[in-house]
C-alpha atoms as a PDB file:
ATOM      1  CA  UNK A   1      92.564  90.448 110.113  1.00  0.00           C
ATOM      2  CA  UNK A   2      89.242  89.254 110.322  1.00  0.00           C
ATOM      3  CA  UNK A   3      86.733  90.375 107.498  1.00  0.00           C
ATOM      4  CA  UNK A   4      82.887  91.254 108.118  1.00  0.00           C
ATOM      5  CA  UNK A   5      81.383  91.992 104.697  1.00  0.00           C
ATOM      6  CA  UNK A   6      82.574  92.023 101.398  1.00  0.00           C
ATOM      7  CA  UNK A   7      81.369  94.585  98.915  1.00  0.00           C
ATOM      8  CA  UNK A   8      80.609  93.617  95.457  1.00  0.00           C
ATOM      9  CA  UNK A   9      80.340  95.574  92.099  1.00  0.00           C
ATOM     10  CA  UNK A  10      76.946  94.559  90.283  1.00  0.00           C
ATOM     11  CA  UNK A  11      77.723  95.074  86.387  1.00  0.00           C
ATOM     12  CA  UNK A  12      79.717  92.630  84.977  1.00  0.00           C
ATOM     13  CA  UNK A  13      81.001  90.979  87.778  1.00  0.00           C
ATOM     14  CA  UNK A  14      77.355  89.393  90.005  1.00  0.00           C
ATOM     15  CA  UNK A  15      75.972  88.951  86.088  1.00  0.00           C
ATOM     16  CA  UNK A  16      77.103  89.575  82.565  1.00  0.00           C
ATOM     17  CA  UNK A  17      74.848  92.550  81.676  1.00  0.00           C
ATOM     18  CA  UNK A  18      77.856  94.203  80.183  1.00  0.00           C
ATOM     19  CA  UNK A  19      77.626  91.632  77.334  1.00  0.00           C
ATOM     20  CA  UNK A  20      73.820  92.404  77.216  1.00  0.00           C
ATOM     21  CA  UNK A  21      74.140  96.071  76.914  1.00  0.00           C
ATOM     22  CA  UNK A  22      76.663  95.872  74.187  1.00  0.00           C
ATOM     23  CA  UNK A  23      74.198  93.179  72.284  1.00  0.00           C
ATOM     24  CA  UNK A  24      71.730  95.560  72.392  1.00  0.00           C
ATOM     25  CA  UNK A  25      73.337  97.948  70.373  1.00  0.00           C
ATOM     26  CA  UNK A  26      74.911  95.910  68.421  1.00  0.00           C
ATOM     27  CA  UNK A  27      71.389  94.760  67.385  1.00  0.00           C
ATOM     28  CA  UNK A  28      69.913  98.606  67.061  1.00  0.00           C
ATOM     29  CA  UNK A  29      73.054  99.381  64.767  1.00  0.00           C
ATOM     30  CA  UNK A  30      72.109  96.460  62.640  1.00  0.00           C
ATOM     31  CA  UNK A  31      68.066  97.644  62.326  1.00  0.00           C
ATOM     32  CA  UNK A  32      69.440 100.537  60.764  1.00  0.00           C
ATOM     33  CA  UNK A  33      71.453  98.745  58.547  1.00  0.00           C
ATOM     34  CA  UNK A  34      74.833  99.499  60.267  1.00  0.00           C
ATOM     35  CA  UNK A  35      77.717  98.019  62.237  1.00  0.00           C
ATOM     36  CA  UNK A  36      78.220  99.349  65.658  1.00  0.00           C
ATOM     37  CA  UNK A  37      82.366  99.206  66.005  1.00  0.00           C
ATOM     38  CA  UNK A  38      83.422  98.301  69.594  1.00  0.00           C
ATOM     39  CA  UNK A  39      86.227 100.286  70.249  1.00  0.00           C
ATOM     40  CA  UNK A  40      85.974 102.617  73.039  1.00  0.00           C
ATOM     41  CA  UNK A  41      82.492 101.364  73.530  1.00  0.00           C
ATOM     42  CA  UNK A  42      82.451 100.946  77.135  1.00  0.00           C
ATOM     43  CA  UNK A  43      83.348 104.085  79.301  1.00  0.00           C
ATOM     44  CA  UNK A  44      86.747 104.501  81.292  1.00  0.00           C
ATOM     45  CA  UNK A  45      83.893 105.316  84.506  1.00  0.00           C
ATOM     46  CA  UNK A  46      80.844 104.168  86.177  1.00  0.00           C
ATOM     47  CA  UNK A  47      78.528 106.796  84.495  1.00  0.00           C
ATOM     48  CA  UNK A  48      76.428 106.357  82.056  1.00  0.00           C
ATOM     49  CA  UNK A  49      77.380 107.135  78.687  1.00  0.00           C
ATOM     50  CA  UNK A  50      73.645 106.575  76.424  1.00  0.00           C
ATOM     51  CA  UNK A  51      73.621 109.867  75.393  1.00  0.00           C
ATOM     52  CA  UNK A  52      77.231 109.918  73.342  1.00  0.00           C
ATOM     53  CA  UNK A  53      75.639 106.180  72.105  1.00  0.00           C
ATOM     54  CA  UNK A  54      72.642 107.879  70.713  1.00  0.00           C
ATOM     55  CA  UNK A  55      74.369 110.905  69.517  1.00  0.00           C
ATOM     56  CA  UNK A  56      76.862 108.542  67.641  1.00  0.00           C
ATOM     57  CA  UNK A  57      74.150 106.617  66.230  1.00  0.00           C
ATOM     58  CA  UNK A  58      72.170 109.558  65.061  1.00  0.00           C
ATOM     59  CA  UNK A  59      74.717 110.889  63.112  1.00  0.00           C
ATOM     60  CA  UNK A  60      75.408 107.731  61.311  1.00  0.00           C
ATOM     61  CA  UNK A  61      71.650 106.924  60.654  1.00  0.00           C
ATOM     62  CA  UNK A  62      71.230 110.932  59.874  1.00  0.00           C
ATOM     63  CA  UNK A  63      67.627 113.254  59.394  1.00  0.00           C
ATOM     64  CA  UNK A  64      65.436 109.617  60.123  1.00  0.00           C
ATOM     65  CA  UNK A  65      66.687 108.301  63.389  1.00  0.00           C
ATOM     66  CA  UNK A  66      63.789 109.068  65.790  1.00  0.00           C
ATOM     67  CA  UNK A  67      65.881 108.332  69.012  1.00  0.00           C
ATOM     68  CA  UNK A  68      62.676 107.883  71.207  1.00  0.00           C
ATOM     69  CA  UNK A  69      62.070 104.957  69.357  1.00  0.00           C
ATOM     70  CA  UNK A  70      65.207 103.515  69.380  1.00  0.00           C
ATOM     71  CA  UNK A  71      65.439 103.711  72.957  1.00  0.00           C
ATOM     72  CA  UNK A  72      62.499 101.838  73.471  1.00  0.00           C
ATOM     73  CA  UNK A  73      63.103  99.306  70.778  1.00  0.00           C
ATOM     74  CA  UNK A  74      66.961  98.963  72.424  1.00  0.00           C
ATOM     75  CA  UNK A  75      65.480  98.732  76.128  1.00  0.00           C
ATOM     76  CA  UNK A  76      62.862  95.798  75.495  1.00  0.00           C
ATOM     77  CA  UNK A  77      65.574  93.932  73.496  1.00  0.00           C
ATOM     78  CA  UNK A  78      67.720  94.239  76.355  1.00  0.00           C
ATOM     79  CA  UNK A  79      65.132  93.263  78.676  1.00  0.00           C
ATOM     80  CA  UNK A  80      64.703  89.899  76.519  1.00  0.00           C
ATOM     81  CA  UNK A  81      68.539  89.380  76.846  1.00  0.00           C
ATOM     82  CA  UNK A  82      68.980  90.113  80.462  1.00  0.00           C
ATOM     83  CA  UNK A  83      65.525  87.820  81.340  1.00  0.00           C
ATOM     84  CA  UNK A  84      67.892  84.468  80.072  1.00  0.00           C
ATOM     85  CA  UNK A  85      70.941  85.983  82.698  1.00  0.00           C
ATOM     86  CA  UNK A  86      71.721  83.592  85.612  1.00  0.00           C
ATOM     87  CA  UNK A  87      74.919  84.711  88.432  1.00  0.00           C
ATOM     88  CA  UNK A  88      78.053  84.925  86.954  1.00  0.00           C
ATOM     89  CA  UNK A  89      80.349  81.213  87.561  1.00  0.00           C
ATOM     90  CA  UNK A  90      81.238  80.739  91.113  1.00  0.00           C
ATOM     91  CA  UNK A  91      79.152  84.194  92.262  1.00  0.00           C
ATOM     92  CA  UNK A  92      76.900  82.026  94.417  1.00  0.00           C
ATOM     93  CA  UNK A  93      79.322  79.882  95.868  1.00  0.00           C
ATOM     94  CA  UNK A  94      81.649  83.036  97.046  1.00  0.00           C
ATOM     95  CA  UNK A  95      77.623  84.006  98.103  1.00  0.00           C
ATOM     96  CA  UNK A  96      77.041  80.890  99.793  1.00  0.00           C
ATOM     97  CA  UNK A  97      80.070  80.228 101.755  1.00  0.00           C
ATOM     98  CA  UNK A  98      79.842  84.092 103.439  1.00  0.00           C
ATOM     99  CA  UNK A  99      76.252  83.178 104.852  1.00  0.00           C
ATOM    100  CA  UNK A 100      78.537  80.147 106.266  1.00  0.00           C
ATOM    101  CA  UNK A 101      81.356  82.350 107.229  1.00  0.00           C
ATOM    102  CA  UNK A 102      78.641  85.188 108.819  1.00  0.00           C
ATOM    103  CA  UNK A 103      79.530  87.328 106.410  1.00  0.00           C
ATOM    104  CA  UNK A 104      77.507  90.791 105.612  1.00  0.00           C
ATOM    105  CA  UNK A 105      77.159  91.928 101.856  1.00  0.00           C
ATOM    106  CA  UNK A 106      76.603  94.710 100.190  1.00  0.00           C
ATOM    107  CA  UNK A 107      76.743  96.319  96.539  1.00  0.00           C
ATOM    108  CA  UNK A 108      78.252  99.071  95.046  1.00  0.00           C
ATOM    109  CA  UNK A 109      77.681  99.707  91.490  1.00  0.00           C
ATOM    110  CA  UNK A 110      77.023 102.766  89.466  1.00  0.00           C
ATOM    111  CA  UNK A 111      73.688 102.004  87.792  1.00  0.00           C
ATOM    112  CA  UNK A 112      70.537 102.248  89.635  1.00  0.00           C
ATOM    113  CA  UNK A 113      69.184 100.598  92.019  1.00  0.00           C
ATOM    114  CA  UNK A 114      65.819 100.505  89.742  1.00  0.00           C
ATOM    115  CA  UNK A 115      68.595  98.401  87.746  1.00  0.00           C
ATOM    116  CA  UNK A 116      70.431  96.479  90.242  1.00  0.00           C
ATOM    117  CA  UNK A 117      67.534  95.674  92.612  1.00  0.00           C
ATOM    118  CA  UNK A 118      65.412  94.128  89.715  1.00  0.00           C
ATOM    119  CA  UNK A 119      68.498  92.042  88.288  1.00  0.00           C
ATOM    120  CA  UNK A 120      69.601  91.072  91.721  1.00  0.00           C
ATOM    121  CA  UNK A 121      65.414  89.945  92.076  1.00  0.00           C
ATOM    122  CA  UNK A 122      65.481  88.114  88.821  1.00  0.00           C
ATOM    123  CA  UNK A 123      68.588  85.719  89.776  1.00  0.00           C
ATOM    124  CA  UNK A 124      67.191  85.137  93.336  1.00  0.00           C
ATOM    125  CA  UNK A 125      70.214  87.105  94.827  1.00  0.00           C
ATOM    126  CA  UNK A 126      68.034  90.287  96.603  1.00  0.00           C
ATOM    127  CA  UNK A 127      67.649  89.360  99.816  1.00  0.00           C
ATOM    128  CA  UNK A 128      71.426  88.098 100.439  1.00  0.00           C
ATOM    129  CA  UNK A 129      72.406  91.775 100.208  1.00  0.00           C
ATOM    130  CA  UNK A 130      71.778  93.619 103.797  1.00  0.00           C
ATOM    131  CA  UNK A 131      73.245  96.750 101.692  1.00  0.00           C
ATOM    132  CA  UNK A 132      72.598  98.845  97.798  1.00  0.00           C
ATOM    133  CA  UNK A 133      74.381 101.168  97.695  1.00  0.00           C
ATOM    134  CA  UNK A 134      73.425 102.772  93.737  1.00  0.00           C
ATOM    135  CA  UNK A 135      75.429 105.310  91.433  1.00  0.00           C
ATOM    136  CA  UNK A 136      71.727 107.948  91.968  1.00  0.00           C
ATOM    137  CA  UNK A 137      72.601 107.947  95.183  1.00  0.00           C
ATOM    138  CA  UNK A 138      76.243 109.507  95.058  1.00  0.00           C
ATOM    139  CA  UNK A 139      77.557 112.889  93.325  1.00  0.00           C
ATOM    140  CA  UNK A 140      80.715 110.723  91.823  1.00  0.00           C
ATOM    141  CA  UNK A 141      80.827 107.726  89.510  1.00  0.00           C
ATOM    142  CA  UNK A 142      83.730 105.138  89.681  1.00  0.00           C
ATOM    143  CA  UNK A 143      86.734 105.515  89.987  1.00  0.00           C
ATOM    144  CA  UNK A 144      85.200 107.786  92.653  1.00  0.00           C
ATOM    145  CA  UNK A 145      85.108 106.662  96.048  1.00  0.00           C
ATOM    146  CA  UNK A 146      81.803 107.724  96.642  1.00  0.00           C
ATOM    147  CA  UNK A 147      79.436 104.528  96.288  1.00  0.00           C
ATOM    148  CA  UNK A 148      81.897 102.292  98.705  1.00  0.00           C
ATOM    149  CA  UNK A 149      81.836 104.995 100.760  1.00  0.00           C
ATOM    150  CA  UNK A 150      78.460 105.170 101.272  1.00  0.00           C
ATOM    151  CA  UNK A 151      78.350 101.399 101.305  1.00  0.00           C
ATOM    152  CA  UNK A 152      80.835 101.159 103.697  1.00  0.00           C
ATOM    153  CA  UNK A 153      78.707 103.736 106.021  1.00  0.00           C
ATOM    154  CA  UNK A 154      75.292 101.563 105.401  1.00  0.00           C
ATOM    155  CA  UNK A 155      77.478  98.796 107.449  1.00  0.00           C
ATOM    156  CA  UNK A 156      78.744 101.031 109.580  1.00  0.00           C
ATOM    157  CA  UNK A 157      82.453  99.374 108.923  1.00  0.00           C
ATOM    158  CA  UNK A 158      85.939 100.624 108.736  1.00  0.00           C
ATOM    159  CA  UNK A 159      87.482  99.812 105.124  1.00  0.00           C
ATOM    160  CA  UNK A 160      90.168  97.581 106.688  1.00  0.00           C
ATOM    161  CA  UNK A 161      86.604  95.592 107.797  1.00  0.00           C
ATOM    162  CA  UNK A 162      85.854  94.669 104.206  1.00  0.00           C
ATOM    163  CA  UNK A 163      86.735  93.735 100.689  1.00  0.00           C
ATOM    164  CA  UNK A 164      85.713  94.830  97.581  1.00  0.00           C
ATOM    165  CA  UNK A 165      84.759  92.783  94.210  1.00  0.00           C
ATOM    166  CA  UNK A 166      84.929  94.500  90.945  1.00  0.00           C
ATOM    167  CA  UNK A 167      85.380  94.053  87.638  1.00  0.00           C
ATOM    168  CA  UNK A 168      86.579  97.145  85.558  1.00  0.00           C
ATOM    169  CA  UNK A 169      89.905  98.984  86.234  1.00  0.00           C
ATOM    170  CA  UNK A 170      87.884 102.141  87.227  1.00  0.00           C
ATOM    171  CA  UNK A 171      86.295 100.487  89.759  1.00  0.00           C
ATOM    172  CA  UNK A 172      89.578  98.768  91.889  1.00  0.00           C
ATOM    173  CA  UNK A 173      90.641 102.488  91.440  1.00  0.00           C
ATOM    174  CA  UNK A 174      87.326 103.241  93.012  1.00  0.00           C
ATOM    175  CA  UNK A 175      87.727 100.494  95.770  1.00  0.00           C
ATOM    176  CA  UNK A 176      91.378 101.414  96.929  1.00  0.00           C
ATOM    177  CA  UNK A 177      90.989 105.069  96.994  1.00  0.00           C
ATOM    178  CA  UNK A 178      87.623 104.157  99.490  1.00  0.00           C
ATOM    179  CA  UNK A 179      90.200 102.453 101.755  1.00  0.00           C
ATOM    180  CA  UNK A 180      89.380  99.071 100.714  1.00  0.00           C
ATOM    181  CA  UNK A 181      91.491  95.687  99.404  1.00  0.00           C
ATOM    182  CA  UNK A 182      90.364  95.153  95.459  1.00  0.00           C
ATOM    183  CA  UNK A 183      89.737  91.603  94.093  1.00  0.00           C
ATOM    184  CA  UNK A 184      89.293  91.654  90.627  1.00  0.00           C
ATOM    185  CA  UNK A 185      87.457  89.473  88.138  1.00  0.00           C
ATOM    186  CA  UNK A 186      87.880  91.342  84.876  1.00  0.00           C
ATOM    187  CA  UNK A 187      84.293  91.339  82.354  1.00  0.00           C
ATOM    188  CA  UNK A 188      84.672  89.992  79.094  1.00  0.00           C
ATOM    189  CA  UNK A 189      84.776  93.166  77.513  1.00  0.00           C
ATOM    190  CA  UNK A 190      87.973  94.931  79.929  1.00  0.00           C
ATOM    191  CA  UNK A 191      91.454  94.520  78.764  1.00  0.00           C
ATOM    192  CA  UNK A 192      93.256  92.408  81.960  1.00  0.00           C
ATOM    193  CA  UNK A 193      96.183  94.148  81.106  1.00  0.00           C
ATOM    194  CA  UNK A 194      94.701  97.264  83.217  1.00  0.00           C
ATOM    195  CA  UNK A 195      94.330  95.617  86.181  1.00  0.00           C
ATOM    196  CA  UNK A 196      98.394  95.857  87.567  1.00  0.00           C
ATOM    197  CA  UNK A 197      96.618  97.697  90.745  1.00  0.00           C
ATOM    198  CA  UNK A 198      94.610  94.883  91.933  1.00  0.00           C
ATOM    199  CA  UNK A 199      95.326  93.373  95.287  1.00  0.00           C
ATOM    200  CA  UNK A 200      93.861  89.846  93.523  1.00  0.00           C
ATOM    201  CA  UNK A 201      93.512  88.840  89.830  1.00  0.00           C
ATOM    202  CA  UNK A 202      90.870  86.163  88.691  1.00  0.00           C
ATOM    203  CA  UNK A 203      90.082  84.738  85.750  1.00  0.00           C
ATOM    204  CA  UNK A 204      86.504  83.657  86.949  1.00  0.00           C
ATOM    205  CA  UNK A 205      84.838  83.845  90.223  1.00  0.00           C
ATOM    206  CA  UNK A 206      85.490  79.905  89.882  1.00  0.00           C
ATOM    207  CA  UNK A 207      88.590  80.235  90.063  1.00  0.00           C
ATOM    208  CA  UNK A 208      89.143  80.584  93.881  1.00  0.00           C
ATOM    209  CA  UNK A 209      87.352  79.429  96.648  1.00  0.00           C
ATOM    210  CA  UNK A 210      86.160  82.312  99.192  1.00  0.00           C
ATOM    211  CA  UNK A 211      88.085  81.356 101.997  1.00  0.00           C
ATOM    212  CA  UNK A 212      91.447  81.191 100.276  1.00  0.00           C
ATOM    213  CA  UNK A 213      90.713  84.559  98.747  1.00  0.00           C
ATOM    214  CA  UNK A 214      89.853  85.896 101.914  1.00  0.00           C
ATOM    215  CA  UNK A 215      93.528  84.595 103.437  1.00  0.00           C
ATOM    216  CA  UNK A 216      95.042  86.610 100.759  1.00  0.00           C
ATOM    217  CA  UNK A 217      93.092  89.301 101.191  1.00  0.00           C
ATOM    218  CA  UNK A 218      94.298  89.372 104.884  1.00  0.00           C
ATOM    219  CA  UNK A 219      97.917  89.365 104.221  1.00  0.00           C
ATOM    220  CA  UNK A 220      97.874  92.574 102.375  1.00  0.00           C
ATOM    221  CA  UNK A 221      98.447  95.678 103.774  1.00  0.00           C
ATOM    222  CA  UNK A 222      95.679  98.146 102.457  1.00  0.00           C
END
């Protein structure tokens, strides 16, 4: 089997903003004086989940939390914390040997592309990807299909024609139900227990060079 693009996931796997976004309200918990716990923080899906955040905090804070302001005071810290990001270890490598291989990329991610384009712009990364394909875009967050889907149409490639990248559980269920073989690099923040349906497991994107992962990746049966 001989590959043509590979389809990435953009939170937590191309750069850490997972670890941002829970810093961020870690650090609004603690302007109020509180500790945010971190259990069940990060949603089993590709949606977004601020307004259960807010409502959570509001309730703890009570009658003074003015949640305008906290969004805005949450979103500019954030902003300072995802500035300092650089590409995940061994993202640019995988990056650098497709351009050698002829490789077409793409993303698929759930956030916007307001999001993903301006991160992707920041590390220098844009204009590698011939394809964003953004969670606005599609009716369905992962583990819906929907975003590789449309990816996979913006190529104009089969799913046997690609592989996907991700690092959640809920999206390698969103990757394999879009036809696709699933390599996995699990964020800091996901339990690697949860990743049994993976076609590849990685510690790091450092881990493996491309081609060898791509040989794998070609002996499964998707």
């Amino acid at each position: 089997m001989t590959f043509k693009a590979l389809i990435f996931d953009f939170d937590g796997l191309l750069m850490d903003t997972e670890t941002t976004l829970l810093d961020s309200w870690r650090w609004e918990w603690e302007r109020h004086g509180l500790r945010l716990d971190p259990a069940g923080f990060f949603a089993e899906h590709g949606g977004n989940v601020d307004d259960q955040r807010y409502a959570r905090l509001a309730a703890a804070v009570g009658i003074a939390y003015d949640r305008e302001t906290s969004h805005t005071l949450r979103m500019a810290y954030r902003a300072e914390l995802n500035a300092a990001l650089e590409p995940s270890p061994g993202i640019v490598a995988w990056l650098d040997r497709a351009a050698e291989l002829g490789l077409r990329l793409a993303v698929a991610s759930s956030s916007p592309v307001t999001h993903v384009g301006a991160m992707l712009d920041q590390a220098g990364l844009l204009d590698r990807f011939e394809v964003l394909a953004t969670g606005e875009e599609v009716t369905g967050h992962k583990p819906d299909p929907g975003v590789y889907r449309l990816a996979l149409r913006r190529l104009e490639l089969r799913p046997a024609e690609a592989v996907a990248f991700e690092d959640t559980a809920h999206g390698v269920a969103a990757a394999h139900a879009a036809g696709l073989r699933c390599v996995a690099v699990p964020n800091f923040h996901a339990d690697h227990g949860r990743f049994t349906d993976a076609d590849i497991l990685l510690p790091s994107a450092a881990d493996a060079p491309l081609d060898e992962i791509l040989a794998r990746c070609a002996e499964i049966r998707p």
